[in-house]
C-alpha atoms as a PDB file:
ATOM      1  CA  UNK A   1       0.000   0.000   0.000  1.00  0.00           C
ATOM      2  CA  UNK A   2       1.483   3.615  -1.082  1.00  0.00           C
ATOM      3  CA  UNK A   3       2.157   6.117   1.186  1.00  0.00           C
ATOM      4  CA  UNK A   4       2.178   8.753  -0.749  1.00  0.00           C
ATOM      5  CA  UNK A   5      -1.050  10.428  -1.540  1.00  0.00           C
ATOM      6  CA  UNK A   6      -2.782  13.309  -3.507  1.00  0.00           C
ATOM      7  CA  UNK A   7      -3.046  16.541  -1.617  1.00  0.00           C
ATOM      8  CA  UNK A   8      -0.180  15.611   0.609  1.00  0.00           C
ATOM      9  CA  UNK A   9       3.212  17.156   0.927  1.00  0.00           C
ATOM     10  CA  UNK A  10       6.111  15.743  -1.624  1.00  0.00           C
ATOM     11  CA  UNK A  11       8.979  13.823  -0.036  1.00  0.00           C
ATOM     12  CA  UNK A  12      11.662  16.755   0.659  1.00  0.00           C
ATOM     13  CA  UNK A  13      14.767  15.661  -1.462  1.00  0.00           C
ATOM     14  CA  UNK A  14      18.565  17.143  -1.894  1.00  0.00           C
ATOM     15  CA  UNK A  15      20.777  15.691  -4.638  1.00  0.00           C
ATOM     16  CA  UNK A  16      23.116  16.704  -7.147  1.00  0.00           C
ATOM     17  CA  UNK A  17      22.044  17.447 -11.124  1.00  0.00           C
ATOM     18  CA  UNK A  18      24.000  16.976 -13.999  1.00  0.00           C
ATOM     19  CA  UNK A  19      26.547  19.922 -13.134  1.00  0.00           C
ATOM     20  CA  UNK A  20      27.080  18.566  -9.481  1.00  0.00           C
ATOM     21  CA  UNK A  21      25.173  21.479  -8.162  1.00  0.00           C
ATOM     22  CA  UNK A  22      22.960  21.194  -4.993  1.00  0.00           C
ATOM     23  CA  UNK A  23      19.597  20.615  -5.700  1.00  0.00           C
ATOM     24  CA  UNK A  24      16.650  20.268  -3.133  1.00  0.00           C
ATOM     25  CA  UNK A  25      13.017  20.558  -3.780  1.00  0.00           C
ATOM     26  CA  UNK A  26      12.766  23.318  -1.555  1.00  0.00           C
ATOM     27  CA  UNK A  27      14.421  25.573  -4.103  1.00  0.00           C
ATOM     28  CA  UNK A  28      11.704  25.369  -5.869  1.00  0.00           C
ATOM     29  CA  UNK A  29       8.940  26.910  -3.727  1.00  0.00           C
ATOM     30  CA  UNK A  30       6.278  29.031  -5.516  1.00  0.00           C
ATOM     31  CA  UNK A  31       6.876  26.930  -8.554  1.00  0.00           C
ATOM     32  CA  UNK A  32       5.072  23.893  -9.852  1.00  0.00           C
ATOM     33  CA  UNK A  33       7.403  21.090 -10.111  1.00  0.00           C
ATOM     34  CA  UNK A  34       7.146  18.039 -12.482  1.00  0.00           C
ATOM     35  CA  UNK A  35       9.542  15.475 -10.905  1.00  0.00           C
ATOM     36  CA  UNK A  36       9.574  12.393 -13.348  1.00  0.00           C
ATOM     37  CA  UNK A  37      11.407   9.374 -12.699  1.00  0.00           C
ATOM     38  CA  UNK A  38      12.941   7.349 -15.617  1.00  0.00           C
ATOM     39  CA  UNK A  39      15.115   3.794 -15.799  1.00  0.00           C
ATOM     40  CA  UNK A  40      17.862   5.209 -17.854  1.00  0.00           C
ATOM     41  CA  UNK A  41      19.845   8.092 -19.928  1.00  0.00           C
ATOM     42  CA  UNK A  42      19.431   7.472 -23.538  1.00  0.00           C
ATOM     43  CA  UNK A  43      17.482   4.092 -23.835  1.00  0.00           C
ATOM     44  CA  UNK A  44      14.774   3.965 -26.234  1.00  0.00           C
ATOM     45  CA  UNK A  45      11.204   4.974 -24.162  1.00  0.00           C
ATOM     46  CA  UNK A  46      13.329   7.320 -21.958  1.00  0.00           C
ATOM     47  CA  UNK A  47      14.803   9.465 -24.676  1.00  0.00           C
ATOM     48  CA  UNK A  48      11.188   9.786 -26.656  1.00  0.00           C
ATOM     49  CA  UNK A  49      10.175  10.823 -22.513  1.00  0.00           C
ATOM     50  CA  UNK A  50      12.640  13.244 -22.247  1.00  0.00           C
ATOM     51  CA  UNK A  51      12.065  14.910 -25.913  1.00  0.00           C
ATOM     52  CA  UNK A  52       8.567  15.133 -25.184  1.00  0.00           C
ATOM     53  CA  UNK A  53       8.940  17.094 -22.032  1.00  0.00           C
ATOM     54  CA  UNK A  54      11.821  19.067 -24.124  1.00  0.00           C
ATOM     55  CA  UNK A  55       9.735  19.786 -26.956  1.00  0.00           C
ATOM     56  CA  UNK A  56       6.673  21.064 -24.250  1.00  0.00           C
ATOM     57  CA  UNK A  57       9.436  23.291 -22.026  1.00  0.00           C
ATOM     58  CA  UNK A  58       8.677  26.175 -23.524  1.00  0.00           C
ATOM     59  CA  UNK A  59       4.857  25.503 -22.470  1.00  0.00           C
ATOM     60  CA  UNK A  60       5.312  24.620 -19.357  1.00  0.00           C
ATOM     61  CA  UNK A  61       7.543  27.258 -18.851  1.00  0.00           C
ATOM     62  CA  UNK A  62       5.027  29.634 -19.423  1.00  0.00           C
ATOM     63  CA  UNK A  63       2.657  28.229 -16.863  1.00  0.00           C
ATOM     64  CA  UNK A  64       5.345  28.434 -14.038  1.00  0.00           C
ATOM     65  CA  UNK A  65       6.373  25.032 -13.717  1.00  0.00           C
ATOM     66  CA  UNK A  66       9.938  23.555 -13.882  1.00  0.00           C
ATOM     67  CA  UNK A  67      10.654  19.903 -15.010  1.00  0.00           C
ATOM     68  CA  UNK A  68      13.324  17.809 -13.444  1.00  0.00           C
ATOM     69  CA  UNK A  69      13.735  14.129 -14.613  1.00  0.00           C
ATOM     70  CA  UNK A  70      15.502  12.037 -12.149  1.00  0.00           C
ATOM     71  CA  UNK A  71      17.374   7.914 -13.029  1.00  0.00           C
ATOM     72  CA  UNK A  72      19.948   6.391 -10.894  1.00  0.00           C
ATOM     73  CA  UNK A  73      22.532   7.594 -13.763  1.00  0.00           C
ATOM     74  CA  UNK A  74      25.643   9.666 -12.807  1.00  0.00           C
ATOM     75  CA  UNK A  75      26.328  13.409 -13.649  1.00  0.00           C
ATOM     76  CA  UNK A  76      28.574  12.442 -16.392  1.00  0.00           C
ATOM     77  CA  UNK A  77      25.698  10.240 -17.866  1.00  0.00           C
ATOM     78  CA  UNK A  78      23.168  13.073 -17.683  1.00  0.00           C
ATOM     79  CA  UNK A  79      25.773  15.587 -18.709  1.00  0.00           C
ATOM     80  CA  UNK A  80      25.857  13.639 -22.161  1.00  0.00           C
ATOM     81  CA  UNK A  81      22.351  12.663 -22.484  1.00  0.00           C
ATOM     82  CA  UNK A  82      21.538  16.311 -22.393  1.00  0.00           C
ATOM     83  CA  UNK A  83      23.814  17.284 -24.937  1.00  0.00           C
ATOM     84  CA  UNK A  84      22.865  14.459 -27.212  1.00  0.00           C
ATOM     85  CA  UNK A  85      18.875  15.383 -27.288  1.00  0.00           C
ATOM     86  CA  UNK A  86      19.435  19.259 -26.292  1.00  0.00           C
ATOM     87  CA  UNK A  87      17.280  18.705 -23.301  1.00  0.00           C
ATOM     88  CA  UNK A  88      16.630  22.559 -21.354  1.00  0.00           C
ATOM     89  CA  UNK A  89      16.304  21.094 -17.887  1.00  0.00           C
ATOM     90  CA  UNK A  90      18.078  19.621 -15.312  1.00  0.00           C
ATOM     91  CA  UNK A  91      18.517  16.131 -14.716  1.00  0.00           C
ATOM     92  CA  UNK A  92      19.110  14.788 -10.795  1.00  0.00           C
ATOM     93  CA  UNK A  93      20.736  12.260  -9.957  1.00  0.00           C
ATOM     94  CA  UNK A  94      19.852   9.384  -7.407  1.00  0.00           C
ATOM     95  CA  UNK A  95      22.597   6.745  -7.402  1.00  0.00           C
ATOM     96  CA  UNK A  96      21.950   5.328  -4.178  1.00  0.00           C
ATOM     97  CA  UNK A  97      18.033   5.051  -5.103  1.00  0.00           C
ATOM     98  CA  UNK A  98      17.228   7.124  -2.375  1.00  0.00           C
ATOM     99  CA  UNK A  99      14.870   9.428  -4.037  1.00  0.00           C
ATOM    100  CA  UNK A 100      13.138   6.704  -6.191  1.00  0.00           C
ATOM    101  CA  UNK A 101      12.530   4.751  -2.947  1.00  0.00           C
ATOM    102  CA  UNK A 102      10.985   7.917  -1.341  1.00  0.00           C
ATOM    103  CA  UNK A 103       8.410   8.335  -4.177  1.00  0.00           C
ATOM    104  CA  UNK A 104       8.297   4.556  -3.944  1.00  0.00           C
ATOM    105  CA  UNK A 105       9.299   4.271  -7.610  1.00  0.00           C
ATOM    106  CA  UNK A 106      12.145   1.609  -6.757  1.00  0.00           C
ATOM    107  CA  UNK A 107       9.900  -1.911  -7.755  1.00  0.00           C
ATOM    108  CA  UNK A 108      10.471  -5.200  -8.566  1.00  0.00           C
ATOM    109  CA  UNK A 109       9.627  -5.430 -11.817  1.00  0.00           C
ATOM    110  CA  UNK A 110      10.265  -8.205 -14.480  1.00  0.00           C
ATOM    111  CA  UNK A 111      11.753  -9.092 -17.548  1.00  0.00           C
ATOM    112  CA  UNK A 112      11.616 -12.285 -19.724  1.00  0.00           C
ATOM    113  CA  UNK A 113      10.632 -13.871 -16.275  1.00  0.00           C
ATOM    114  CA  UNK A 114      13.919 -12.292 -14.694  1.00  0.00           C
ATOM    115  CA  UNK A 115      13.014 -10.336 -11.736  1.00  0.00           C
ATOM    116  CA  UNK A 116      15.150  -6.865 -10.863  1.00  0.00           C
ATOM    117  CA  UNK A 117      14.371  -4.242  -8.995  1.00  0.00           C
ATOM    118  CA  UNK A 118      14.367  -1.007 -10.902  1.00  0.00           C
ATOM    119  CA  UNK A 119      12.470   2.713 -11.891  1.00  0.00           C
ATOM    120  CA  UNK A 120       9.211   2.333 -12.379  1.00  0.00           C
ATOM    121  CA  UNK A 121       8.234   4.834 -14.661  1.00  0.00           C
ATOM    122  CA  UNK A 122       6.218   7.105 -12.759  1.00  0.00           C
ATOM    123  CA  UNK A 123       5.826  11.504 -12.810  1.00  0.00           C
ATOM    124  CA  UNK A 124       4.790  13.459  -9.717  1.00  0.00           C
ATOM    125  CA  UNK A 125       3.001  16.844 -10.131  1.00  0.00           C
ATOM    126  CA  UNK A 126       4.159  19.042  -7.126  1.00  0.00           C
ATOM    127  CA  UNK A 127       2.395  22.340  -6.611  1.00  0.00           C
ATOM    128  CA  UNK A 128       4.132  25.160  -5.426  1.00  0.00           C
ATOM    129  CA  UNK A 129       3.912  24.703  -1.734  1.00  0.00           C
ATOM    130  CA  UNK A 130       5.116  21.570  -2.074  1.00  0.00           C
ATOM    131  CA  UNK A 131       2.040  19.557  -2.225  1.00  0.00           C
ATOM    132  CA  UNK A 132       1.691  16.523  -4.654  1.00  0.00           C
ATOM    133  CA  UNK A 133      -1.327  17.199  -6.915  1.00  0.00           C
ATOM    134  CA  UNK A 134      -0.787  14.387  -9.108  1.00  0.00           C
ATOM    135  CA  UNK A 135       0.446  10.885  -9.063  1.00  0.00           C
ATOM    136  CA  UNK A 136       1.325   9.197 -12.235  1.00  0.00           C
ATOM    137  CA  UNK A 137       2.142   6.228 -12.211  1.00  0.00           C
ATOM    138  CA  UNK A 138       3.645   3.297 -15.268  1.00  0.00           C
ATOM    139  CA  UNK A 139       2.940   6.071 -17.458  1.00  0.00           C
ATOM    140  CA  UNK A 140       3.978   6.168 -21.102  1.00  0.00           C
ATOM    141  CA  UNK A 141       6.775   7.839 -22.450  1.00  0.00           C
ATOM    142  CA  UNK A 142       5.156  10.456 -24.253  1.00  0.00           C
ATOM    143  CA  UNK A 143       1.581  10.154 -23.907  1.00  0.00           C
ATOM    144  CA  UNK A 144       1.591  11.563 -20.156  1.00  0.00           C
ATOM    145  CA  UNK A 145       3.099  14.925 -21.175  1.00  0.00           C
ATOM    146  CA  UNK A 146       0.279  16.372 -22.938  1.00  0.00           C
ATOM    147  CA  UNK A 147      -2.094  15.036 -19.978  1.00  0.00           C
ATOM    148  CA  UNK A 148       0.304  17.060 -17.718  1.00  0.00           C
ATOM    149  CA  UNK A 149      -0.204  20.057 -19.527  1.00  0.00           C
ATOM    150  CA  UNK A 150      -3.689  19.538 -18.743  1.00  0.00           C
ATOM    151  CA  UNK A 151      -3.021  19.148 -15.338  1.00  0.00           C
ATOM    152  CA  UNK A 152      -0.932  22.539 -14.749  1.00  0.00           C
END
């Protein structure tokens, strides 16, 4: 059973992007936040993700709301994944699964009968006092996008 839940405050996070800068949800205050969680830099499904949300930035932008996509990749990962797909927002990283575990996004899941644990695809809408608004969960890569631009 979930603890997380609609109209309840977002797990507080702090975490380096792509740059190694400090970044903590807290920053972010008076600004919507889409926090999306993804497997991995420059697979398939996560690279259409990420060039959705790139190709809605400017949109989103204009409705106050900053995206941040988070995988257990490194900076130096994210650092070329951005580059590659010219992506205009920051990328966080959570080697030690810490984050994904806090949004409980860290699952078993399974593959040709193999069970892993991994990132469950999954995008939190965060409003900007820090309250989730929306839980997304085993979304698609890019069909979720235009329902968050519904949603903000």
């Amino acid at each position: 059973m979930s603890k997380l839940k609609e109209n309840s405050p977002a797990p507080q996070f702090s975490t380096t992007d792509q740059d190694g800068s400090l970044v903590k949800l807290e920053d972010f205050r008076g600004k919507k936040v889409i926090l999306y969680f993804y497997p991995k830099d420059d697979t398939p499904g996560c690279t259409k993700e990420a060039c959705a949300f790139r190709d809605a930035f400017a949109e989103f932008k204009s409705k106050n709301t900053i995206i941040l996509g988070v995988s257990p990749d490194n900076e130096k990962s994210h650092t070329k994944f951005i580059e590659k797909f010219t992506l205009p927002f920051q990328l966080l990283c959570d080697t030690g699964k810490t984050i994904a575990k806090d949004y409980e996004v860290w699952v078993e899941k399974s593959m040709y009968g193999r069970k892993y644990m991994g990132v469950e695809r999954s995008t939190f809408l965060i409003d900007e006092n820090g309250i989730l608004v929306a839980i997304l969960r085993k979304v698609k890569p890019e069909p979720h996008v235009e329902e968050l631009l519904k949603l903000v």
